[in-house]
PDB file of N, CA and C in Angstrom:
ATOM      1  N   UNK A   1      12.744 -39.560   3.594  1.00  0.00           N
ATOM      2  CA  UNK A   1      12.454 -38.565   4.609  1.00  0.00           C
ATOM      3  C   UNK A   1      11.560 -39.171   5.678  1.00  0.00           C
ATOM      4  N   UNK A   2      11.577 -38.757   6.949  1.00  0.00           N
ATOM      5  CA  UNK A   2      10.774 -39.257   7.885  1.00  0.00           C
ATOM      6  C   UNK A   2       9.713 -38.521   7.910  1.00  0.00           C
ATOM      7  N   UNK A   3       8.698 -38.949   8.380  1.00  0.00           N
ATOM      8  CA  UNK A   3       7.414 -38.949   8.014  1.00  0.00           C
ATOM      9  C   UNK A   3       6.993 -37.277   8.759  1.00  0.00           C
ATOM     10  N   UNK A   4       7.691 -36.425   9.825  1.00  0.00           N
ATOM     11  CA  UNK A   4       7.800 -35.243  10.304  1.00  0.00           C
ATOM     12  C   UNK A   4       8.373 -34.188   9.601  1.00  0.00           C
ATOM     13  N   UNK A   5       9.168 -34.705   8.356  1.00  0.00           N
ATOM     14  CA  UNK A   5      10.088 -34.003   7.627  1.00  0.00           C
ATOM     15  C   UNK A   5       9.334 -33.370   6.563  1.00  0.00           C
ATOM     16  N   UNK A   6       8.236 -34.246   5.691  1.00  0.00           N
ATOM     17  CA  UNK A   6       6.818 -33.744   4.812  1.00  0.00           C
ATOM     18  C   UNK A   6       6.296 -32.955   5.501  1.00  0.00           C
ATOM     19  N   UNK A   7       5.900 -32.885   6.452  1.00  0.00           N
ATOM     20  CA  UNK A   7       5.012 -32.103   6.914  1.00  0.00           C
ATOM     21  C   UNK A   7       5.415 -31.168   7.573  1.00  0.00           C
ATOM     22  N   UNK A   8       6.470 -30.919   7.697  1.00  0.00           N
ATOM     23  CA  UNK A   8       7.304 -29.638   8.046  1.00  0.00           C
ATOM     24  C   UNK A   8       7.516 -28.566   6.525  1.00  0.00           C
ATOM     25  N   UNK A   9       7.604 -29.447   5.822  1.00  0.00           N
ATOM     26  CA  UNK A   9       8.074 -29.031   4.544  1.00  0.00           C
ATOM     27  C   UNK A   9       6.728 -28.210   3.999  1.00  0.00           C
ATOM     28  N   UNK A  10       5.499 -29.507   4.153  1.00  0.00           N
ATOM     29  CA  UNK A  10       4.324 -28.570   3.598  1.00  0.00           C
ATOM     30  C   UNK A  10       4.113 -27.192   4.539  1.00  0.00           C
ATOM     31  N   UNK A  11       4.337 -27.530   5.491  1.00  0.00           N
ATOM     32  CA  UNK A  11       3.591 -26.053   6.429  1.00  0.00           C
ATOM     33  C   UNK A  11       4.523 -25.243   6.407  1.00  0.00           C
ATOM     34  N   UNK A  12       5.719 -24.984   6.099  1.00  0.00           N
ATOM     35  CA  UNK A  12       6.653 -23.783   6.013  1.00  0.00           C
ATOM     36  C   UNK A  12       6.347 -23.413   4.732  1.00  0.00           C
ATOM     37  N   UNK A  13       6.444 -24.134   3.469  1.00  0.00           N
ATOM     38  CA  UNK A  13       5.420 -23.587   2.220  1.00  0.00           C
ATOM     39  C   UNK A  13       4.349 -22.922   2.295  1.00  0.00           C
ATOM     40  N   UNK A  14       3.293 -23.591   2.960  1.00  0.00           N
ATOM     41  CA  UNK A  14       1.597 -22.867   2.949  1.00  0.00           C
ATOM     42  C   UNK A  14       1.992 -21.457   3.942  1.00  0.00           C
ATOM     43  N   UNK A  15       2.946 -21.500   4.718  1.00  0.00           N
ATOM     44  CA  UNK A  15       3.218 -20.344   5.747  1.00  0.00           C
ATOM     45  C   UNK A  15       3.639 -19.341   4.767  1.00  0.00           C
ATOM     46  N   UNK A  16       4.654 -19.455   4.035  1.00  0.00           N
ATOM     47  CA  UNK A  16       5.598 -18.795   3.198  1.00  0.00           C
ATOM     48  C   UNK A  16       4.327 -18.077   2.013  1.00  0.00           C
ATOM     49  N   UNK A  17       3.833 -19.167   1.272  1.00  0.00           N
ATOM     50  CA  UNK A  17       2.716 -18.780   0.538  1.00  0.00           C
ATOM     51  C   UNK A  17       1.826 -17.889   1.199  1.00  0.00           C
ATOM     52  N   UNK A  18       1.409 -17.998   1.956  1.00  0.00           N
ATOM     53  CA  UNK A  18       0.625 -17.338   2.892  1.00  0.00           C
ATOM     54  C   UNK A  18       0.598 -15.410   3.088  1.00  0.00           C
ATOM     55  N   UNK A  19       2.131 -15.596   3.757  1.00  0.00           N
ATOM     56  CA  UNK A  19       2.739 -14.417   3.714  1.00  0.00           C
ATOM     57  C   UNK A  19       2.615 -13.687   2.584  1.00  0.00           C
ATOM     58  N   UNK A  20       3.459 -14.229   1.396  1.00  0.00           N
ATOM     59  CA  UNK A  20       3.569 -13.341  -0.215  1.00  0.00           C
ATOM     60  C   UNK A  20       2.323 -13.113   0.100  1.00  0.00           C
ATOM     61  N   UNK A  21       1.494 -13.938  -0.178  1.00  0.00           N
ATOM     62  CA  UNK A  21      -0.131 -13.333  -0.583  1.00  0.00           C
ATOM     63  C   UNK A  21      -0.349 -12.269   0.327  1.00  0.00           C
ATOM     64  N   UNK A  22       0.058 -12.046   1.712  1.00  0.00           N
ATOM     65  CA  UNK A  22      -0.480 -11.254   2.552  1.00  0.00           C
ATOM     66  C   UNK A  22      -0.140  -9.488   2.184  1.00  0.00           C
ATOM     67  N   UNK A  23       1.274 -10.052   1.646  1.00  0.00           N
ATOM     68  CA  UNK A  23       2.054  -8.698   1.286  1.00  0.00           C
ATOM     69  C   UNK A  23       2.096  -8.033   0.275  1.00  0.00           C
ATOM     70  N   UNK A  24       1.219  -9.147  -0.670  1.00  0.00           N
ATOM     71  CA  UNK A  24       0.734  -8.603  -2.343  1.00  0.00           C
ATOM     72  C   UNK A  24      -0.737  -7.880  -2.118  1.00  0.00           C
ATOM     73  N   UNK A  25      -0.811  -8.310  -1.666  1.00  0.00           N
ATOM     74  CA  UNK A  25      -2.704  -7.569  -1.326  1.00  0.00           C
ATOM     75  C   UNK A  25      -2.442  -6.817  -0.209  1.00  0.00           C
ATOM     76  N   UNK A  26      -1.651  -6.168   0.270  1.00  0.00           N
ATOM     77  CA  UNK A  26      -1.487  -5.064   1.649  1.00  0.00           C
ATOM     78  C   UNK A  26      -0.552  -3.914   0.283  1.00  0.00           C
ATOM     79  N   UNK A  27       0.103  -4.347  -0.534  1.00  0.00           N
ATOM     80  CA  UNK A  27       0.644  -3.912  -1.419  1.00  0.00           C
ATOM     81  C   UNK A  27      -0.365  -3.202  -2.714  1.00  0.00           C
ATOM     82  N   UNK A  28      -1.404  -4.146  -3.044  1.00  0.00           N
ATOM     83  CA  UNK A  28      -2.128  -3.582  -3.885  1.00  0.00           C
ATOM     84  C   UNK A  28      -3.116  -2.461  -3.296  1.00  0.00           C
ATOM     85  N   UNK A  29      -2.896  -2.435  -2.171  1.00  0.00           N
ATOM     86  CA  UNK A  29      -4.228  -1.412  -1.349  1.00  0.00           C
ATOM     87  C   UNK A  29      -3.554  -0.139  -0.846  1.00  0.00           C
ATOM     88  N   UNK A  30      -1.978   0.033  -1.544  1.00  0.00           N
ATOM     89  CA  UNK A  30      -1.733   1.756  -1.110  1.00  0.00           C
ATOM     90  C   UNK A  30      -1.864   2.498  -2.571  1.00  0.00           C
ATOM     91  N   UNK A  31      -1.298   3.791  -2.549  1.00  0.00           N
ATOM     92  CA  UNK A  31      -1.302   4.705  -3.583  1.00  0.00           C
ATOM     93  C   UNK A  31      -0.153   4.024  -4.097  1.00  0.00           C
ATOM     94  N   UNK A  32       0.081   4.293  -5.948  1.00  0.00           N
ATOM     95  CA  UNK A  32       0.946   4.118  -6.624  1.00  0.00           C
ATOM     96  C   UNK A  32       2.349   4.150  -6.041  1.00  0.00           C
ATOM     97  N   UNK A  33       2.397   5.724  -5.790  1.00  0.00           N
ATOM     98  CA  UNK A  33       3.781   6.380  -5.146  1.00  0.00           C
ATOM     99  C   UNK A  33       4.311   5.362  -4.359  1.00  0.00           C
ATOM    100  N   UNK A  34       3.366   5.089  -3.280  1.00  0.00           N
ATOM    101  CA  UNK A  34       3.828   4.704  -2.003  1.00  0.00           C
ATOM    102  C   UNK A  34       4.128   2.755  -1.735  1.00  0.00           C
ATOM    103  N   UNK A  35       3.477   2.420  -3.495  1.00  0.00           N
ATOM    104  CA  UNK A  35       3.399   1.115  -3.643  1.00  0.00           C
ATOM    105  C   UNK A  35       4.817   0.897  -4.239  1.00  0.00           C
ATOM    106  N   UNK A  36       5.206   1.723  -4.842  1.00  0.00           N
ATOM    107  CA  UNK A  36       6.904   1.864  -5.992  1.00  0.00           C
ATOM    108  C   UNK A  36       7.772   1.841  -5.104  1.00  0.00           C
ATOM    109  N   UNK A  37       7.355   2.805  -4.020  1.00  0.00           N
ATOM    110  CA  UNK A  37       8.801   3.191  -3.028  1.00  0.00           C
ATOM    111  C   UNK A  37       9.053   1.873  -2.086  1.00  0.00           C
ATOM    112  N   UNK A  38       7.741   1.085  -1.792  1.00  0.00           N
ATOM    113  CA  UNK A  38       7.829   0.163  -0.764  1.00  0.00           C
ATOM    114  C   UNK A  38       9.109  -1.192  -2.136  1.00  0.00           C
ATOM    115  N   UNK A  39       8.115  -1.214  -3.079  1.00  0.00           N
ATOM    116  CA  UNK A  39       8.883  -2.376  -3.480  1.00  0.00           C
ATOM    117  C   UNK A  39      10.176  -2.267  -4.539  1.00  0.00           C
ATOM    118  N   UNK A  40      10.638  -0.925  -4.628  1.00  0.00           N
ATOM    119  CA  UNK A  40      12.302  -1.004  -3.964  1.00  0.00           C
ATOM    120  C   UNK A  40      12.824  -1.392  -3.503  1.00  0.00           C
ATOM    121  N   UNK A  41      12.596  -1.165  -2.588  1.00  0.00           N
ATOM    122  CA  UNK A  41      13.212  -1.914  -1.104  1.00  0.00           C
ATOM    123  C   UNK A  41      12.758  -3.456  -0.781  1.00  0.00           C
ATOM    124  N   UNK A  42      12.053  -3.866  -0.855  1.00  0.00           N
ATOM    125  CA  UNK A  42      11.891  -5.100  -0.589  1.00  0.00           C
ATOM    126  C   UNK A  42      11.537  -6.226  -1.901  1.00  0.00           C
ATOM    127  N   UNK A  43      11.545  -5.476  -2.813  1.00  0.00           N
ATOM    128  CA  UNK A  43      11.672  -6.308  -4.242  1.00  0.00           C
ATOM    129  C   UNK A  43      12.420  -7.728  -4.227  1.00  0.00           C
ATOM    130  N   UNK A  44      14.086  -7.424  -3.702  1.00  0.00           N
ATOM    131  CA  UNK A  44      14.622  -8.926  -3.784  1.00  0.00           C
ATOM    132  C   UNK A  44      14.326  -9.529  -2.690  1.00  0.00           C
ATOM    133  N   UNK A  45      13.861  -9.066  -1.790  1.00  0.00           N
ATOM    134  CA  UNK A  45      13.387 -10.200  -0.054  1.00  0.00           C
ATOM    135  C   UNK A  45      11.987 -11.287  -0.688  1.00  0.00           C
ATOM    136  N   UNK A  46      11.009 -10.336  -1.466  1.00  0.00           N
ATOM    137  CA  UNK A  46       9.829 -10.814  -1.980  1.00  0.00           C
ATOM    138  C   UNK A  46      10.255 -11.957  -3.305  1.00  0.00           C
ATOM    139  N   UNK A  47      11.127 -11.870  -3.685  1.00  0.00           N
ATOM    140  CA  UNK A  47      11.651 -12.583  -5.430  1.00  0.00           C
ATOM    141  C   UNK A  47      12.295 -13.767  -4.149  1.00  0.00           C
ATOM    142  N   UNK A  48      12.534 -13.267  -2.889  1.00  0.00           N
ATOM    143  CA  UNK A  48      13.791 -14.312  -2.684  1.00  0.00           C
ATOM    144  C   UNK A  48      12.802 -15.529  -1.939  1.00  0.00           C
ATOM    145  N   UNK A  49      11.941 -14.780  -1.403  1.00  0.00           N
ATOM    146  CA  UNK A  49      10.525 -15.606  -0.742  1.00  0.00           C
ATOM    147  C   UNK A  49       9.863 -16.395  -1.688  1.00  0.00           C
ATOM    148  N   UNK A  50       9.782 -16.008  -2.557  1.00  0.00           N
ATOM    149  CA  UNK A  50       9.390 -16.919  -3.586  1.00  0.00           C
ATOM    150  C   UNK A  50      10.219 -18.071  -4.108  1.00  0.00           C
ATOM    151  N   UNK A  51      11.182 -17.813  -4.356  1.00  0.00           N
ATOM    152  CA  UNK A  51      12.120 -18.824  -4.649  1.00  0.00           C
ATOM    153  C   UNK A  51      11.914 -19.811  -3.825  1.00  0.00           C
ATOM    154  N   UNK A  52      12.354 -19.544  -2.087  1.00  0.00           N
ATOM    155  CA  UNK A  52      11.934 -20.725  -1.469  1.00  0.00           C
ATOM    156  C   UNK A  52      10.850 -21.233  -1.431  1.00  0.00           C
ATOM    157  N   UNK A  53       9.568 -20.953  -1.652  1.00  0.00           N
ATOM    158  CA  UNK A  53       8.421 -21.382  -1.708  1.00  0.00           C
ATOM    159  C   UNK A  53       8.775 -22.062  -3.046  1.00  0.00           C
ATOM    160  N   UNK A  54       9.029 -21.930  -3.746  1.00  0.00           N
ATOM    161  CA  UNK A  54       9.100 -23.339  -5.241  1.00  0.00           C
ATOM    162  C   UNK A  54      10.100 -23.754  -4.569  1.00  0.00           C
ATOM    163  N   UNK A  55      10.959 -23.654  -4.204  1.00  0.00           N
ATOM    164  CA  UNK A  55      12.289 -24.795  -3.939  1.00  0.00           C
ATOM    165  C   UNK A  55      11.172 -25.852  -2.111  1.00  0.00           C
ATOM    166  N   UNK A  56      10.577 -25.588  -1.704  1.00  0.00           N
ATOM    167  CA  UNK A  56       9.943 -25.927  -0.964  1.00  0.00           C
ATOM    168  C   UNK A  56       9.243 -26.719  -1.556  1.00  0.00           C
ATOM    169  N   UNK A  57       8.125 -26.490  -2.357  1.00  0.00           N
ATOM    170  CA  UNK A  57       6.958 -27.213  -3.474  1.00  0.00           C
ATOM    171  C   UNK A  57       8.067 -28.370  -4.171  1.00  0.00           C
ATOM    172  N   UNK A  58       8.802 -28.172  -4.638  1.00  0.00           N
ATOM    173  CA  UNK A  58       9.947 -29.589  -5.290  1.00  0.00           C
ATOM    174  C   UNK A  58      10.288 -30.162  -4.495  1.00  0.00           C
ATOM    175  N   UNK A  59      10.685 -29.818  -3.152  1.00  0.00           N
ATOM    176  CA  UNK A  59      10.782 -30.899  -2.222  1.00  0.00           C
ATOM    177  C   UNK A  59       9.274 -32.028  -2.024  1.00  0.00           C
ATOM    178  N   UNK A  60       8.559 -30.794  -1.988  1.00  0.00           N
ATOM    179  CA  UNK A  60       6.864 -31.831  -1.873  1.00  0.00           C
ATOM    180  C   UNK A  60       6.699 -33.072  -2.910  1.00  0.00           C
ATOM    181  N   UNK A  61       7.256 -32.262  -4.173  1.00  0.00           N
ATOM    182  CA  UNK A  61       6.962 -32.875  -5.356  1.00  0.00           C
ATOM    183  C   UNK A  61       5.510 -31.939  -5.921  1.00  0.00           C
ATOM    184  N   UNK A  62       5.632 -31.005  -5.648  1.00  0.00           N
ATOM    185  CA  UNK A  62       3.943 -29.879  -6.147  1.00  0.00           C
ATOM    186  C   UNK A  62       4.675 -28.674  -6.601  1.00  0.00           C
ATOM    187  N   UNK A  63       3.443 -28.539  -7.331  1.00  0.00           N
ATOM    188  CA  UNK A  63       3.994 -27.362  -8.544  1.00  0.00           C
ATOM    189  C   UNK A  63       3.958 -26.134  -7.417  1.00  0.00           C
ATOM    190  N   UNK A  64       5.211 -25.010  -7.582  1.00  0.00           N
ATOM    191  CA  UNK A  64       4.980 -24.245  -6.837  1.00  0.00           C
ATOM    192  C   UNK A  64       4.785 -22.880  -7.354  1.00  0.00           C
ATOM    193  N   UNK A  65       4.656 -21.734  -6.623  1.00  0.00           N
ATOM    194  CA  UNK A  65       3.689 -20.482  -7.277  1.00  0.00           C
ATOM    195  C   UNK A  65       3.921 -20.189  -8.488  1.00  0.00           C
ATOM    196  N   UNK A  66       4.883 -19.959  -8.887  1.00  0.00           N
ATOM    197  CA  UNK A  66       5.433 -19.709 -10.470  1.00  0.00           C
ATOM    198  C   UNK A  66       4.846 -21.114 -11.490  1.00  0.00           C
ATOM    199  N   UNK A  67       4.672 -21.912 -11.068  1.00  0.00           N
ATOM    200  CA  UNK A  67       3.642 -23.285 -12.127  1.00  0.00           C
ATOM    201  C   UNK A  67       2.043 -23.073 -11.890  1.00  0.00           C
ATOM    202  N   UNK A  68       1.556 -22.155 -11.076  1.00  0.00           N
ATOM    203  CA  UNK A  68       0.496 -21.925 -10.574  1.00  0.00           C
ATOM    204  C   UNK A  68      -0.155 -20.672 -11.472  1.00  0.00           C
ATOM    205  N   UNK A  69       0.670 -20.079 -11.903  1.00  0.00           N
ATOM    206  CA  UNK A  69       0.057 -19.040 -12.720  1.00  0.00           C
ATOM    207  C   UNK A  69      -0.482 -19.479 -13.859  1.00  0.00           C
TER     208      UNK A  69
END
């Protein structure tokens, strides 16, 4: 890989990471109800965000969120 290609790779990860986290903690701060109904709906966008964030981290060669727990 050329040497622009790592570092594209890390910062769309830390971006990606970034986000989940943003949307797990904007998530943990409503009422139950309103926390169930949201992640219905966006349950597989969030599972699918994640995925690329580890398929991102294996490109790095770094453990990604799911090895992090």
């Amino acid at each position: 890989m050329s040497r622009p290609a790592p570092e594209a790779i890390a910062t769309a990860r830390r971006q990606l990471e970034a986000a989940l986290g943003g949307l797990v903690q904007m998530l943990t701060r409503l009422r139950v109800e309103h926390r169930n109904a949201l992640l219905q709906r966006i349950a597989p966008h969030l599972e699918a965000a994640r995925r690329a964030a580890e398929r991102l981290a294996a490109l790095e060669g770094r453990p990604g969120p799911e090895d992090r727990r």
